[in-house]
PDB file of N, CA and C in Angstrom:
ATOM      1  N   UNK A   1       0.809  -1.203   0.000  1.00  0.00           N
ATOM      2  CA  UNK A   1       0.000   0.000   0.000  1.00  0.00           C
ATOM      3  C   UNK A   1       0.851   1.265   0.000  1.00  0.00           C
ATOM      4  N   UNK A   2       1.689   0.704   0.266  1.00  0.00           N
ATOM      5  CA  UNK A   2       3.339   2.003   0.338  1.00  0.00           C
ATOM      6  C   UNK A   2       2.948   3.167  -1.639  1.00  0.00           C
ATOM      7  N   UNK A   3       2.566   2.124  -1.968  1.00  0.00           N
ATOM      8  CA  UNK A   3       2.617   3.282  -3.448  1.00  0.00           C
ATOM      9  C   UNK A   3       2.176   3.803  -3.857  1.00  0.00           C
ATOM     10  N   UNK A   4       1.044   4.019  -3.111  1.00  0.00           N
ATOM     11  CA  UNK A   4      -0.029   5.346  -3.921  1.00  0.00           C
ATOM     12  C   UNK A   4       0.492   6.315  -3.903  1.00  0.00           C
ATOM     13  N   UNK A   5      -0.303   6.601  -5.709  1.00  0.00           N
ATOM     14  CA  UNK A   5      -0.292   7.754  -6.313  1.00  0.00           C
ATOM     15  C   UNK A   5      -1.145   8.540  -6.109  1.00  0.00           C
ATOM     16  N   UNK A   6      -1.611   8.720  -4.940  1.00  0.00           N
ATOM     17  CA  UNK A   6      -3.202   9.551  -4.519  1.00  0.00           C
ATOM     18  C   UNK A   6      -2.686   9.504  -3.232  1.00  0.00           C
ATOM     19  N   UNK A   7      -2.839  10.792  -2.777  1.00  0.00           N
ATOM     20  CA  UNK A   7      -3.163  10.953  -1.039  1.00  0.00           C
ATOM     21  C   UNK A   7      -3.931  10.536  -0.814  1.00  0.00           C
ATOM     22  N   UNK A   8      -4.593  10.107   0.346  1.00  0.00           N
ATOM     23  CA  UNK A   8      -5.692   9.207   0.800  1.00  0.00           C
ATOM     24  C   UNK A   8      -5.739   9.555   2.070  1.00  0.00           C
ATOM     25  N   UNK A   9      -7.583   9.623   2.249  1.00  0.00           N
ATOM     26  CA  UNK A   9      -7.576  10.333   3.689  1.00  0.00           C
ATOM     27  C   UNK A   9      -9.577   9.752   3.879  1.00  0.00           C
ATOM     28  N   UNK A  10      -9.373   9.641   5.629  1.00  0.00           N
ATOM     29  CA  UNK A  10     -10.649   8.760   6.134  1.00  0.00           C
ATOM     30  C   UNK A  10     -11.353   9.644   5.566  1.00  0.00           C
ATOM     31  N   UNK A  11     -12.545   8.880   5.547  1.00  0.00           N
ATOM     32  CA  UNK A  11     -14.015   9.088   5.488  1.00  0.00           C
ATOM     33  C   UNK A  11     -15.031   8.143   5.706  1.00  0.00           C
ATOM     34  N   UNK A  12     -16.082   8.634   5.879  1.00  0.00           N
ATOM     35  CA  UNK A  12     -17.066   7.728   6.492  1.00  0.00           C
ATOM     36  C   UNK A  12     -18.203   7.986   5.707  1.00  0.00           C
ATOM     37  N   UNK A  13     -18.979   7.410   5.280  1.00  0.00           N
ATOM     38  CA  UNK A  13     -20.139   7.879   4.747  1.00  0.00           C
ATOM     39  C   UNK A  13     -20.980   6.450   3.621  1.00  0.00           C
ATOM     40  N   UNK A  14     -22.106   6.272   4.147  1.00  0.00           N
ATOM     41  CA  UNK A  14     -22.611   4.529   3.190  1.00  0.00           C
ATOM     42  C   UNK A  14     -22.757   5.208   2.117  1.00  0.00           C
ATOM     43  N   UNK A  15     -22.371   4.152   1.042  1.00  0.00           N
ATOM     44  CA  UNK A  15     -22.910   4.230  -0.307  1.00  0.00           C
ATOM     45  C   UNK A  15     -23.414   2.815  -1.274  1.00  0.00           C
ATOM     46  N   UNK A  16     -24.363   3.325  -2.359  1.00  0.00           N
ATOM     47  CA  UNK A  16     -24.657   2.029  -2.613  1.00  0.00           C
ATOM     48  C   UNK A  16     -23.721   1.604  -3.976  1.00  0.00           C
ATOM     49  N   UNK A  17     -23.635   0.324  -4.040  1.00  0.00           N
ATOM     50  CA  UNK A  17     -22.055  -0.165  -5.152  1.00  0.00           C
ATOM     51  C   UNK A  17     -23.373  -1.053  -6.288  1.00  0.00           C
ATOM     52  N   UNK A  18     -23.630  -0.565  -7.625  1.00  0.00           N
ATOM     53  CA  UNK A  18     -24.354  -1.257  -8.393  1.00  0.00           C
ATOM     54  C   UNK A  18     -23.265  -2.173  -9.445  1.00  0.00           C
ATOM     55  N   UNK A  19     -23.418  -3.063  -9.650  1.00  0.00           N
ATOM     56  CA  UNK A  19     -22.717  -4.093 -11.114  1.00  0.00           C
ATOM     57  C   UNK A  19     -23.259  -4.727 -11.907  1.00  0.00           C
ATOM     58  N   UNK A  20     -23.392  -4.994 -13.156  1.00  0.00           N
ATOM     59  CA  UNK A  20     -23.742  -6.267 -13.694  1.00  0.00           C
ATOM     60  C   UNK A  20     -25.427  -5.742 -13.840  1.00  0.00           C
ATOM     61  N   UNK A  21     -25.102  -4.419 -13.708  1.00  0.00           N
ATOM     62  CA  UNK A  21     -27.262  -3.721 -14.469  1.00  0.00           C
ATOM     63  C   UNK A  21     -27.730  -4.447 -13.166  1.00  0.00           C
ATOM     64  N   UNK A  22     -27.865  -5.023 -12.328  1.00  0.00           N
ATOM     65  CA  UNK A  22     -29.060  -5.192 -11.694  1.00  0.00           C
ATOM     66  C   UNK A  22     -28.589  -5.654 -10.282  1.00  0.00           C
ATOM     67  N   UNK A  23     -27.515  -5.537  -9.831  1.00  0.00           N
ATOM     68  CA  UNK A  23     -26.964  -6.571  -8.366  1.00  0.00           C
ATOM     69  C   UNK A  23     -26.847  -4.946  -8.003  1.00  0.00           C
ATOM     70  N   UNK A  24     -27.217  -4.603  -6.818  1.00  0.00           N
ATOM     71  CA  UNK A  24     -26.871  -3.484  -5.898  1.00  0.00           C
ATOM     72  C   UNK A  24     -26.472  -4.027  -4.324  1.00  0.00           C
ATOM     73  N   UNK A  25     -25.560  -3.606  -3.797  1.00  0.00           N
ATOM     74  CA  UNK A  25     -25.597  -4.014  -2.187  1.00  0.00           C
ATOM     75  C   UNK A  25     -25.147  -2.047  -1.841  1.00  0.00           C
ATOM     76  N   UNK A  26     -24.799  -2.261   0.075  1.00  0.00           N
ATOM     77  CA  UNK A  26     -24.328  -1.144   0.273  1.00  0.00           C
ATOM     78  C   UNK A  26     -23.478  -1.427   1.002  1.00  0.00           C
ATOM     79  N   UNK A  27     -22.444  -0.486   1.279  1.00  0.00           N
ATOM     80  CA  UNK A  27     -20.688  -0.850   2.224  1.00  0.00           C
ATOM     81  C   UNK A  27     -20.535   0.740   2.615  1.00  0.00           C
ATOM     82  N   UNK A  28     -19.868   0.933   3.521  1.00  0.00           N
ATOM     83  CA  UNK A  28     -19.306   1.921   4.085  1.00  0.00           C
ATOM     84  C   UNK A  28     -18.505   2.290   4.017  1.00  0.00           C
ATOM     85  N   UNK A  29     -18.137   3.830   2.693  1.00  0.00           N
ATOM     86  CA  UNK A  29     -16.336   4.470   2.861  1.00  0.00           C
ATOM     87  C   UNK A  29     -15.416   4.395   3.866  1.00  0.00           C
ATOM     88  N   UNK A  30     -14.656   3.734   3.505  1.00  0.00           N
ATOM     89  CA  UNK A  30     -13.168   4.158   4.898  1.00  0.00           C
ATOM     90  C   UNK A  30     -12.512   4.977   4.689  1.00  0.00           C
ATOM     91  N   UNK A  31     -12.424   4.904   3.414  1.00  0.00           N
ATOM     92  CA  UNK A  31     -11.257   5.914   3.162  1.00  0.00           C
ATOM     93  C   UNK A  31     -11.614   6.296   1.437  1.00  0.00           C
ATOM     94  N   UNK A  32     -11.156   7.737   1.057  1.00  0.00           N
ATOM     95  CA  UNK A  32     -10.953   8.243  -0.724  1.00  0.00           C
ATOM     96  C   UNK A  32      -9.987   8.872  -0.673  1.00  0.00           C
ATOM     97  N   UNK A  33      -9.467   8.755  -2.205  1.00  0.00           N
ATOM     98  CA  UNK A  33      -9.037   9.513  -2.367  1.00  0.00           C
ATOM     99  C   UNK A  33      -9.206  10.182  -3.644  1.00  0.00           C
ATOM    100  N   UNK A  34      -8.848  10.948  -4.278  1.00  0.00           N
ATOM    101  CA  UNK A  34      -8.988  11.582  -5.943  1.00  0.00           C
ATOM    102  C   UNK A  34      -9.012  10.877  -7.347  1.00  0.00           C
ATOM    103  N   UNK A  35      -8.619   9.427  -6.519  1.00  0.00           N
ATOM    104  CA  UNK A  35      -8.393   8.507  -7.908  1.00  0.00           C
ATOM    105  C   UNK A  35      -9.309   7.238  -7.274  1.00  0.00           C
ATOM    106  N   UNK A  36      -9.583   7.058  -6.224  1.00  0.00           N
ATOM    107  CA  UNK A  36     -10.610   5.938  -5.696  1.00  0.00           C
ATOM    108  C   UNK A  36     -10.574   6.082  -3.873  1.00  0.00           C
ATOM    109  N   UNK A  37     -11.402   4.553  -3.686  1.00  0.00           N
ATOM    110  CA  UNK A  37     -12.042   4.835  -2.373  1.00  0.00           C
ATOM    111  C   UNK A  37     -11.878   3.159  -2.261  1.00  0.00           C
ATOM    112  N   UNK A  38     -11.519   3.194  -0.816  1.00  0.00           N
ATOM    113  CA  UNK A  38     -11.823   1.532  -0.422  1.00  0.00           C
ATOM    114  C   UNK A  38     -13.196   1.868   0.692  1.00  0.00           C
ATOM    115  N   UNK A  39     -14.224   0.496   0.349  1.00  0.00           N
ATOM    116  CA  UNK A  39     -15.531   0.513   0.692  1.00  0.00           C
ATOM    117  C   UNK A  39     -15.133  -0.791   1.767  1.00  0.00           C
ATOM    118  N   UNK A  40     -15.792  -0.502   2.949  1.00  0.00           N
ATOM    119  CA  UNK A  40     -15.782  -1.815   3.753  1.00  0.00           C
ATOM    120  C   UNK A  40     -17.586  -2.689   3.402  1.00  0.00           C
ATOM    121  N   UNK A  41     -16.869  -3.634   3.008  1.00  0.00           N
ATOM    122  CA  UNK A  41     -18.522  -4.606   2.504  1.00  0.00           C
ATOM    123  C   UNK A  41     -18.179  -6.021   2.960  1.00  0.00           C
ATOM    124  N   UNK A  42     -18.755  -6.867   3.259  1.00  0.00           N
ATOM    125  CA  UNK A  42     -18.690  -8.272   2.907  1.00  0.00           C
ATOM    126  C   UNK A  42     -19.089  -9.206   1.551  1.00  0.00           C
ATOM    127  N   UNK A  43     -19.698  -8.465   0.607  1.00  0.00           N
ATOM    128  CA  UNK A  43     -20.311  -8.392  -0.635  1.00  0.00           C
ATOM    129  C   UNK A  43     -18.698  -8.862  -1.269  1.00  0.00           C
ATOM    130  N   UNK A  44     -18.622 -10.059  -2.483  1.00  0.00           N
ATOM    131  CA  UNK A  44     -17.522 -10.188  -3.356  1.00  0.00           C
ATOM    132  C   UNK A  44     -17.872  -9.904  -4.367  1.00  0.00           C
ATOM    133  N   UNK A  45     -16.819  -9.042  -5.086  1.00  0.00           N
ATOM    134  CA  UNK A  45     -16.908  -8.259  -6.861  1.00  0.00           C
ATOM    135  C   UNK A  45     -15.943  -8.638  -7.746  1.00  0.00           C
ATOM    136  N   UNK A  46     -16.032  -9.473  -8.934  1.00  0.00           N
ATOM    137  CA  UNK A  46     -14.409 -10.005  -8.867  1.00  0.00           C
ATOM    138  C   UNK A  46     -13.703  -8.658  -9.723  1.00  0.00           C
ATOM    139  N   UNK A  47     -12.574  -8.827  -9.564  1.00  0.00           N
ATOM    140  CA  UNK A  47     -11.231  -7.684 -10.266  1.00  0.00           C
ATOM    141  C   UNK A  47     -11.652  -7.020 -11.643  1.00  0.00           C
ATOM    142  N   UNK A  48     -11.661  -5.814 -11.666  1.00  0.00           N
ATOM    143  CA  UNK A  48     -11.827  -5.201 -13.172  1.00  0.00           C
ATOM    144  C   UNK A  48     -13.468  -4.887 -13.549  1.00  0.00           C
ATOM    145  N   UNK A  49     -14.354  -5.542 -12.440  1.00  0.00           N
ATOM    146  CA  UNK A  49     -15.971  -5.101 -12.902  1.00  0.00           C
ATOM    147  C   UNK A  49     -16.285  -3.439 -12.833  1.00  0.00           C
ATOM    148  N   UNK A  50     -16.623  -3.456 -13.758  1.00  0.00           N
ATOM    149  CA  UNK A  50     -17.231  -1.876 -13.602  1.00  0.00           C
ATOM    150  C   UNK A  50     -18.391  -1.634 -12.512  1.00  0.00           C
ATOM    151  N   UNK A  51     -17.932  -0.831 -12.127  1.00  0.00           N
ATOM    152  CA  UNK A  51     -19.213  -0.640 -10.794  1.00  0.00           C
ATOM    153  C   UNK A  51     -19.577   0.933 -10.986  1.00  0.00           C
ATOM    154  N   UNK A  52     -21.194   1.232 -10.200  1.00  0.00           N
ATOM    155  CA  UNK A  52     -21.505   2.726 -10.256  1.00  0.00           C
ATOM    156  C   UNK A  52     -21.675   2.951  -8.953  1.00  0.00           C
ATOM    157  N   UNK A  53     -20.813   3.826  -8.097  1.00  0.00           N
ATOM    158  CA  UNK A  53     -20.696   4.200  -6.600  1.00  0.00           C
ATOM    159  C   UNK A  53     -21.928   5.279  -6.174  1.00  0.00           C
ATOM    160  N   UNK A  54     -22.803   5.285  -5.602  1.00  0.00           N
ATOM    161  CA  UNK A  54     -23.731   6.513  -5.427  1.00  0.00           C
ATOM    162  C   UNK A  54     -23.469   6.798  -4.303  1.00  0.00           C
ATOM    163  N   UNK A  55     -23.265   8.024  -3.646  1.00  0.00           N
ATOM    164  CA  UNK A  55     -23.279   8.474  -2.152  1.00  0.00           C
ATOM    165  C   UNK A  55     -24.465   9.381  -2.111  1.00  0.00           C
ATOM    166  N   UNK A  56     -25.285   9.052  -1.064  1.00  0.00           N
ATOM    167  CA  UNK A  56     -26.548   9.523  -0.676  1.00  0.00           C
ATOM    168  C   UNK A  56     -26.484  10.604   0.156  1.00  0.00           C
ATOM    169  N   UNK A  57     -26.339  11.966   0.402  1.00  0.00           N
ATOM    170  CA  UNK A  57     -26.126  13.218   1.233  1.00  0.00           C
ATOM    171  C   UNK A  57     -27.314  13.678   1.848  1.00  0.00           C
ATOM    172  N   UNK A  58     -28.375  13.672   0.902  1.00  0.00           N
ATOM    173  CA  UNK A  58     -30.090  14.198   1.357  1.00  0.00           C
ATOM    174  C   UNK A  58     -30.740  13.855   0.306  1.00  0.00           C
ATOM    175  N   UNK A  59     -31.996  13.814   0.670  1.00  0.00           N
ATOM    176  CA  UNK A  59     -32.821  13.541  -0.514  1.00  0.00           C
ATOM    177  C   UNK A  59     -32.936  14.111  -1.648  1.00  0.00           C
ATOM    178  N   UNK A  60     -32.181  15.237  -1.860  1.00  0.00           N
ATOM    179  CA  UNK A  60     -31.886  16.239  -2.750  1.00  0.00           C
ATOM    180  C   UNK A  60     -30.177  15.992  -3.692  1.00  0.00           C
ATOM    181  N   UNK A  61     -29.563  15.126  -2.582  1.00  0.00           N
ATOM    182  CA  UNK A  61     -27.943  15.568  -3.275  1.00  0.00           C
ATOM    183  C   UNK A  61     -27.567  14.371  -2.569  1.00  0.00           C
ATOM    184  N   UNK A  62     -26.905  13.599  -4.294  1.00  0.00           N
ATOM    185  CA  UNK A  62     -25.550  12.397  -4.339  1.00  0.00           C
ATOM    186  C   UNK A  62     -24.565  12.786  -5.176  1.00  0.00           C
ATOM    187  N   UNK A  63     -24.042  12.103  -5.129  1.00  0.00           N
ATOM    188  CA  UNK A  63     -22.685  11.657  -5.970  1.00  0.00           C
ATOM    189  C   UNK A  63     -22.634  10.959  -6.575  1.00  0.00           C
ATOM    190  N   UNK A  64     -22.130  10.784  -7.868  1.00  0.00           N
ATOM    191  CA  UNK A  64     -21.792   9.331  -8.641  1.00  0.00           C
ATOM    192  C   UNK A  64     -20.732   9.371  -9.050  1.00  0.00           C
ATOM    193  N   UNK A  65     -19.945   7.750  -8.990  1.00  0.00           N
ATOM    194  CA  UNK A  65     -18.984   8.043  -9.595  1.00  0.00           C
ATOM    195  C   UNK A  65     -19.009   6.773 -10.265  1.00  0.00           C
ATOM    196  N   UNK A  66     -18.164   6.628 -11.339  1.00  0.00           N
ATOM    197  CA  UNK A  66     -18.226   5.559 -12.476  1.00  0.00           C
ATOM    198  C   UNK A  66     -16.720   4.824 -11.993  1.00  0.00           C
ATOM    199  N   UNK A  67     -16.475   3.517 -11.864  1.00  0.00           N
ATOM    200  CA  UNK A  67     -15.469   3.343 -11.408  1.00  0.00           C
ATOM    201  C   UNK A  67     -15.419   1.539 -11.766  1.00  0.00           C
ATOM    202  N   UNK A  68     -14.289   1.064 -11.058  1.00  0.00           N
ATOM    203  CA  UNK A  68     -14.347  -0.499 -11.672  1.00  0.00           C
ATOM    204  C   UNK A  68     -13.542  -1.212 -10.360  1.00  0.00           C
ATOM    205  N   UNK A  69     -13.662  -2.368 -10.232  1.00  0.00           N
ATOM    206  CA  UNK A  69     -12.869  -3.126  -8.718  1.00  0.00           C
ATOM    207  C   UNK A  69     -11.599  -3.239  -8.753  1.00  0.00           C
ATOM    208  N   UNK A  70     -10.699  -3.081  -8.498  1.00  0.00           N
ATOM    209  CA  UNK A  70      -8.963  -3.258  -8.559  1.00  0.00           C
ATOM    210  C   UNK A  70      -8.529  -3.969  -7.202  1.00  0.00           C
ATOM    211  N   UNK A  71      -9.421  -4.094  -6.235  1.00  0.00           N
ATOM    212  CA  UNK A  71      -9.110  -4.932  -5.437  1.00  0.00           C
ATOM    213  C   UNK A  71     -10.272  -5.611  -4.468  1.00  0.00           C
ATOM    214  N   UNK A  72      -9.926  -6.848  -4.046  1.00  0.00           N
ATOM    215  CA  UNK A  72     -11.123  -7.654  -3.507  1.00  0.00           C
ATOM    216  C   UNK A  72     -10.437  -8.538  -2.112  1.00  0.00           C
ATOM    217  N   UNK A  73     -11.101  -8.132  -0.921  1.00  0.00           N
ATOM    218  CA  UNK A  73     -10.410  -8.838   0.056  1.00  0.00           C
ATOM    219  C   UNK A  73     -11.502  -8.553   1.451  1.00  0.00           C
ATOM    220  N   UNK A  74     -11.339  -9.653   2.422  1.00  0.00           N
ATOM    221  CA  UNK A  74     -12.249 -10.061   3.265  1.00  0.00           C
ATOM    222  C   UNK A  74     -13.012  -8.613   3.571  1.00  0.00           C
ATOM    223  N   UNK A  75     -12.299  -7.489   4.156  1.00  0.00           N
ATOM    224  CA  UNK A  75     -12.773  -6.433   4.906  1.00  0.00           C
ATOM    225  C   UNK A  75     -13.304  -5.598   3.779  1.00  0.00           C
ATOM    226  N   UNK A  76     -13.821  -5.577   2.394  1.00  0.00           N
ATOM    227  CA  UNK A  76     -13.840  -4.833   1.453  1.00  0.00           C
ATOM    228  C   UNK A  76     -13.397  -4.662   0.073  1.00  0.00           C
ATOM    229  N   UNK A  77     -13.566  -3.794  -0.735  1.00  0.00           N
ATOM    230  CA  UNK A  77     -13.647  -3.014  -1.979  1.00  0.00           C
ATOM    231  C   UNK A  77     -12.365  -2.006  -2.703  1.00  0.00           C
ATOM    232  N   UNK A  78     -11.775  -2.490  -2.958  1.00  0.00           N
ATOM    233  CA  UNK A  78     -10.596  -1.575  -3.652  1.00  0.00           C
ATOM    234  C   UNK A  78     -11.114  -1.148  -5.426  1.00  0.00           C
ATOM    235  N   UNK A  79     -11.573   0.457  -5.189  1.00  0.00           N
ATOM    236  CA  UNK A  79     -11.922   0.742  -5.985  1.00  0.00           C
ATOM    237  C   UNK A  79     -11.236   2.081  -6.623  1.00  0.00           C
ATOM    238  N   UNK A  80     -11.370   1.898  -8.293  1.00  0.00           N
ATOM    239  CA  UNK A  80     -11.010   2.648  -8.670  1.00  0.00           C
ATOM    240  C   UNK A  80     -11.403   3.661  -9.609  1.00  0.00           C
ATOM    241  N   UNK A  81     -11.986   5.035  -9.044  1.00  0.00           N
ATOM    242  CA  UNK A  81     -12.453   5.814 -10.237  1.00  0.00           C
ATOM    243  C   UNK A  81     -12.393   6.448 -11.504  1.00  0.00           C
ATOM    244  N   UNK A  82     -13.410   5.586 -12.658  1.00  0.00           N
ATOM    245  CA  UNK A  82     -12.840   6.175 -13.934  1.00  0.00           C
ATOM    246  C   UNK A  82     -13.712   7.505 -14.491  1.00  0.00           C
ATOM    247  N   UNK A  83     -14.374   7.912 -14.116  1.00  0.00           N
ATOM    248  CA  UNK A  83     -15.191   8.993 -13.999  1.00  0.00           C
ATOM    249  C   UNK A  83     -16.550   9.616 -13.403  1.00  0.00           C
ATOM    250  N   UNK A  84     -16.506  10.608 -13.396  1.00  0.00           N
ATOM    251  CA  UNK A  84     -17.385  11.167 -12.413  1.00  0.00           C
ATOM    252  C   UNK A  84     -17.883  12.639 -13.264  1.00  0.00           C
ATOM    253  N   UNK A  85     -19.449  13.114 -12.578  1.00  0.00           N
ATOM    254  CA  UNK A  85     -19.277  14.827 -13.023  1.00  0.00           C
ATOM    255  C   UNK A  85     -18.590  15.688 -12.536  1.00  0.00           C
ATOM    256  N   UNK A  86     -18.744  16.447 -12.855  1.00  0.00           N
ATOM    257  CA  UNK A  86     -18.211  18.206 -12.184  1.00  0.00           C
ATOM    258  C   UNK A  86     -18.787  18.246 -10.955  1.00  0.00           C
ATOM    259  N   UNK A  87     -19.754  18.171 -10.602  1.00  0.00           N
ATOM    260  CA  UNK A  87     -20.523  18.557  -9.270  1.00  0.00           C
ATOM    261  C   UNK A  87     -19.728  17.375  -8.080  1.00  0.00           C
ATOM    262  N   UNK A  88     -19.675  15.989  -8.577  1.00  0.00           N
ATOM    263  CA  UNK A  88     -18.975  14.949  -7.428  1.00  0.00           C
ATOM    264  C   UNK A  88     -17.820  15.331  -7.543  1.00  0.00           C
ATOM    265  N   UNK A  89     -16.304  15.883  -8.548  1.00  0.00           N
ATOM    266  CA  UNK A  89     -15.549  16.050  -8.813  1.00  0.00           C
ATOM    267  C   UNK A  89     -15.190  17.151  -7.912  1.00  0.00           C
ATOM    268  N   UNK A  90     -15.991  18.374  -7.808  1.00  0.00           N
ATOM    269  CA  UNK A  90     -16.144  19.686  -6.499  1.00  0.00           C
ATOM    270  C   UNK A  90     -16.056  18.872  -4.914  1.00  0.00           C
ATOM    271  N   UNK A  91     -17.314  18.341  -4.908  1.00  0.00           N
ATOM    272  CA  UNK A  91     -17.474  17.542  -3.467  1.00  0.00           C
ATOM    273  C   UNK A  91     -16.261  17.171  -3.076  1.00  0.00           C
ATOM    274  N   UNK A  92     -15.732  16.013  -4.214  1.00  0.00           N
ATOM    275  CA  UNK A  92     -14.912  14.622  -3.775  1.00  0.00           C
ATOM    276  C   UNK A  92     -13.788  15.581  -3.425  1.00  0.00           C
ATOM    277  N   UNK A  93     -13.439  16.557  -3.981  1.00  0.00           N
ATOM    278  CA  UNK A  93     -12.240  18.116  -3.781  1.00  0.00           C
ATOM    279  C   UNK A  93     -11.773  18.641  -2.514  1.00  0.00           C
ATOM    280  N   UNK A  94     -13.458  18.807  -2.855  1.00  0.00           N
ATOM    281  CA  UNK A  94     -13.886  19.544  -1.217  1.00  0.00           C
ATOM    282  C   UNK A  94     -13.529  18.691   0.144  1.00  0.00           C
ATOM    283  N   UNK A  95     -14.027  17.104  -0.312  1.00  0.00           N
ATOM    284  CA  UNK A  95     -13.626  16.528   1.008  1.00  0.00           C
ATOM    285  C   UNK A  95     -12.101  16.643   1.376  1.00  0.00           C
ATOM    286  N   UNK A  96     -10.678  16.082   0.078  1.00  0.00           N
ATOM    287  CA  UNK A  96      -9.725  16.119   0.043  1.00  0.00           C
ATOM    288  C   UNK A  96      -9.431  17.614   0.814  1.00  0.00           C
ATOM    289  N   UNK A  97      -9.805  18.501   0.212  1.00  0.00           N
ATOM    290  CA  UNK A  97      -9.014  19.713   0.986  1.00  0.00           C
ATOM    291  C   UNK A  97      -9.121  19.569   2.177  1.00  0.00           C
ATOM    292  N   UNK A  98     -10.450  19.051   2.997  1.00  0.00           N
ATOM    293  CA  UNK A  98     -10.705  19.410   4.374  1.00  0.00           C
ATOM    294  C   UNK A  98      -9.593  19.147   5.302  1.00  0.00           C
ATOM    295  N   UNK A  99      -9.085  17.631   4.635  1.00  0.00           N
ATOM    296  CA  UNK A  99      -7.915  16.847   5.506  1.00  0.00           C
ATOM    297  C   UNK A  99      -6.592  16.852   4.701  1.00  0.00           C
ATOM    298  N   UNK A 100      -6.345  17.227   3.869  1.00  0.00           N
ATOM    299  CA  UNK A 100      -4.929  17.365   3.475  1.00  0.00           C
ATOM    300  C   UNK A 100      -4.287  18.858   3.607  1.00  0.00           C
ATOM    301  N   UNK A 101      -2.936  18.555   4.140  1.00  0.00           N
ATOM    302  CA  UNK A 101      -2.306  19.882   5.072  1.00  0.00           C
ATOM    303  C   UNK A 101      -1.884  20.117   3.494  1.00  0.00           C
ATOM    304  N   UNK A 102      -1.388  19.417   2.663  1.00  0.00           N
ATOM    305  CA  UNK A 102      -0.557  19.790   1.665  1.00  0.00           C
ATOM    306  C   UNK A 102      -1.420  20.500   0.291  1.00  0.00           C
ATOM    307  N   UNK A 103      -1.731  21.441   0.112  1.00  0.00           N
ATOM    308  CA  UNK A 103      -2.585  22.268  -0.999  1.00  0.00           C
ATOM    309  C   UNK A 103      -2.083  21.923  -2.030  1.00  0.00           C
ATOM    310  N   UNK A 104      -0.811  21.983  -2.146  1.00  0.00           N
ATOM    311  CA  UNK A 104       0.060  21.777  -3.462  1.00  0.00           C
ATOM    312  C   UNK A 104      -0.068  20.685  -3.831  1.00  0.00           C
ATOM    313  N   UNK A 105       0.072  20.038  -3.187  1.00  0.00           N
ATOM    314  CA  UNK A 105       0.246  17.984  -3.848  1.00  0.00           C
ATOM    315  C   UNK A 105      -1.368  17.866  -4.035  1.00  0.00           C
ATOM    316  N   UNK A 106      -1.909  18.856  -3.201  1.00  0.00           N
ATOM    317  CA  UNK A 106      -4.068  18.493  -3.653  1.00  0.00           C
ATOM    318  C   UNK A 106      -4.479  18.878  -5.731  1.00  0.00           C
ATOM    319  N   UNK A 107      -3.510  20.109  -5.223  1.00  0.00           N
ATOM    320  CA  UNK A 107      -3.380  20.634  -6.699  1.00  0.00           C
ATOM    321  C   UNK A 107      -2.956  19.726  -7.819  1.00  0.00           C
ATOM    322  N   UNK A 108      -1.006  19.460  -7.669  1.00  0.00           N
ATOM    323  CA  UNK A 108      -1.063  18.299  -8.445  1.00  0.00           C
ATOM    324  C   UNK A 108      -1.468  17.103  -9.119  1.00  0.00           C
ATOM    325  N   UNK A 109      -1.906  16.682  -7.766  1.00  0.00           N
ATOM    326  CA  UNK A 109      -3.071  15.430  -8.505  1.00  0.00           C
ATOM    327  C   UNK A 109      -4.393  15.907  -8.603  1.00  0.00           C
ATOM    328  N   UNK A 110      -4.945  16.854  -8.480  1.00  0.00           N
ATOM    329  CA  UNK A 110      -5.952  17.035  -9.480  1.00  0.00           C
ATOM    330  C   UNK A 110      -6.028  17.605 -11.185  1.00  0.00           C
ATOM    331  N   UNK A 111      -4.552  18.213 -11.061  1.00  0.00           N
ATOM    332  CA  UNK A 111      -4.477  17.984 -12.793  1.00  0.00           C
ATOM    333  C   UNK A 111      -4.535  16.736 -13.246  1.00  0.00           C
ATOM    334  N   UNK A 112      -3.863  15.682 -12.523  1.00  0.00           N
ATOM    335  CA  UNK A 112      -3.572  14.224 -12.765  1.00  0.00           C
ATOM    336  C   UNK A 112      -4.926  13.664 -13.136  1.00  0.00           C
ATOM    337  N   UNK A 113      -5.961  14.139 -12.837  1.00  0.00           N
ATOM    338  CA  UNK A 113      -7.188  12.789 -13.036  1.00  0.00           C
ATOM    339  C   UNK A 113      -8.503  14.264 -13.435  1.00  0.00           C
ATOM    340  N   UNK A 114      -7.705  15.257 -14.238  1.00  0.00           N
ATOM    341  CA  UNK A 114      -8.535  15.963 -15.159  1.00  0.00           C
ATOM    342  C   UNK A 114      -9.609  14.752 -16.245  1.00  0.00           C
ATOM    343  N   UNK A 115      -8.738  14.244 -16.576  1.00  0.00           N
ATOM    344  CA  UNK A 115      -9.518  13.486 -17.662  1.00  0.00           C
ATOM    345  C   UNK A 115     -10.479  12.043 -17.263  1.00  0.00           C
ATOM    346  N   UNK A 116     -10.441  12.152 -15.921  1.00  0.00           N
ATOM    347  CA  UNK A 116     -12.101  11.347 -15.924  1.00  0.00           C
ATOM    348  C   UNK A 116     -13.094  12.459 -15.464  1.00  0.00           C
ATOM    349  N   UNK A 117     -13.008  13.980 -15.245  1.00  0.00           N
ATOM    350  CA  UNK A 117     -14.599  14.735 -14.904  1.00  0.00           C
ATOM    351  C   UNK A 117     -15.270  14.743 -16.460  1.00  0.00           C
ATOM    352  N   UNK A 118     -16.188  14.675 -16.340  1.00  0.00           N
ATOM    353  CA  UNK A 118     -17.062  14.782 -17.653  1.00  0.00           C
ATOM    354  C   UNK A 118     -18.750  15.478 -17.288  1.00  0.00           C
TER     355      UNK A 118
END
């Protein structure tokens, strides 16, 4: 885990993980970062499925993000985001700034993963 290319910082918050058009379960963020999020689930997804992440805020306001499994293991979800809108792209920002001391390296890698907002 020594090599990420993404700062990574807790969070907490359920979301629901859809695959395969019609299988939905829900797991709980531990942690995101700008390029993905590990979900704690007991639910198995095998490697490389495309999944659609929704985070539920109010009945008014989620998130989506378009993303696929890169990792699968007892406690959870190693996921990785391949795109998202502008509006989750702000949020997911917003959360990063709250907890990262470093502005600059927030900056850097958000040029880095310009090309999944759509």
């Amino acid at each position: 885990m020594e090599n990420r290319n993404f700062t990574r910082v807790d969070y907490c918050e359920c979301v629901s993980i859809k695959h395969d058009e019609d299988q939905t379960f829900f797991g709980d963020v531990k942690n995101v970062s700008l390029q993905g999020l590990f979900i704690k689930t007991l639910e198995k997804v095998p490697i490389r499925t495309p999944v659609e992440i929704t985070f539920f805020f109010s009945n008014n306001s989620s998130m989506y993000l378009n993303a696929s499994v890169v990792r699968c293991e007892a406690a959870g979800l190693g996921i990785q985001i391949n795109g998202m809108d502008i509006n989750s792209f702000v949020y997911l920002r917003n959360v990063m700034s709250r907890q990262c001391n470093d502005q600059g390296l927030l900056m850097r890698e958000t040029l880095k993963i310009t090309n999944c907002i759509h």
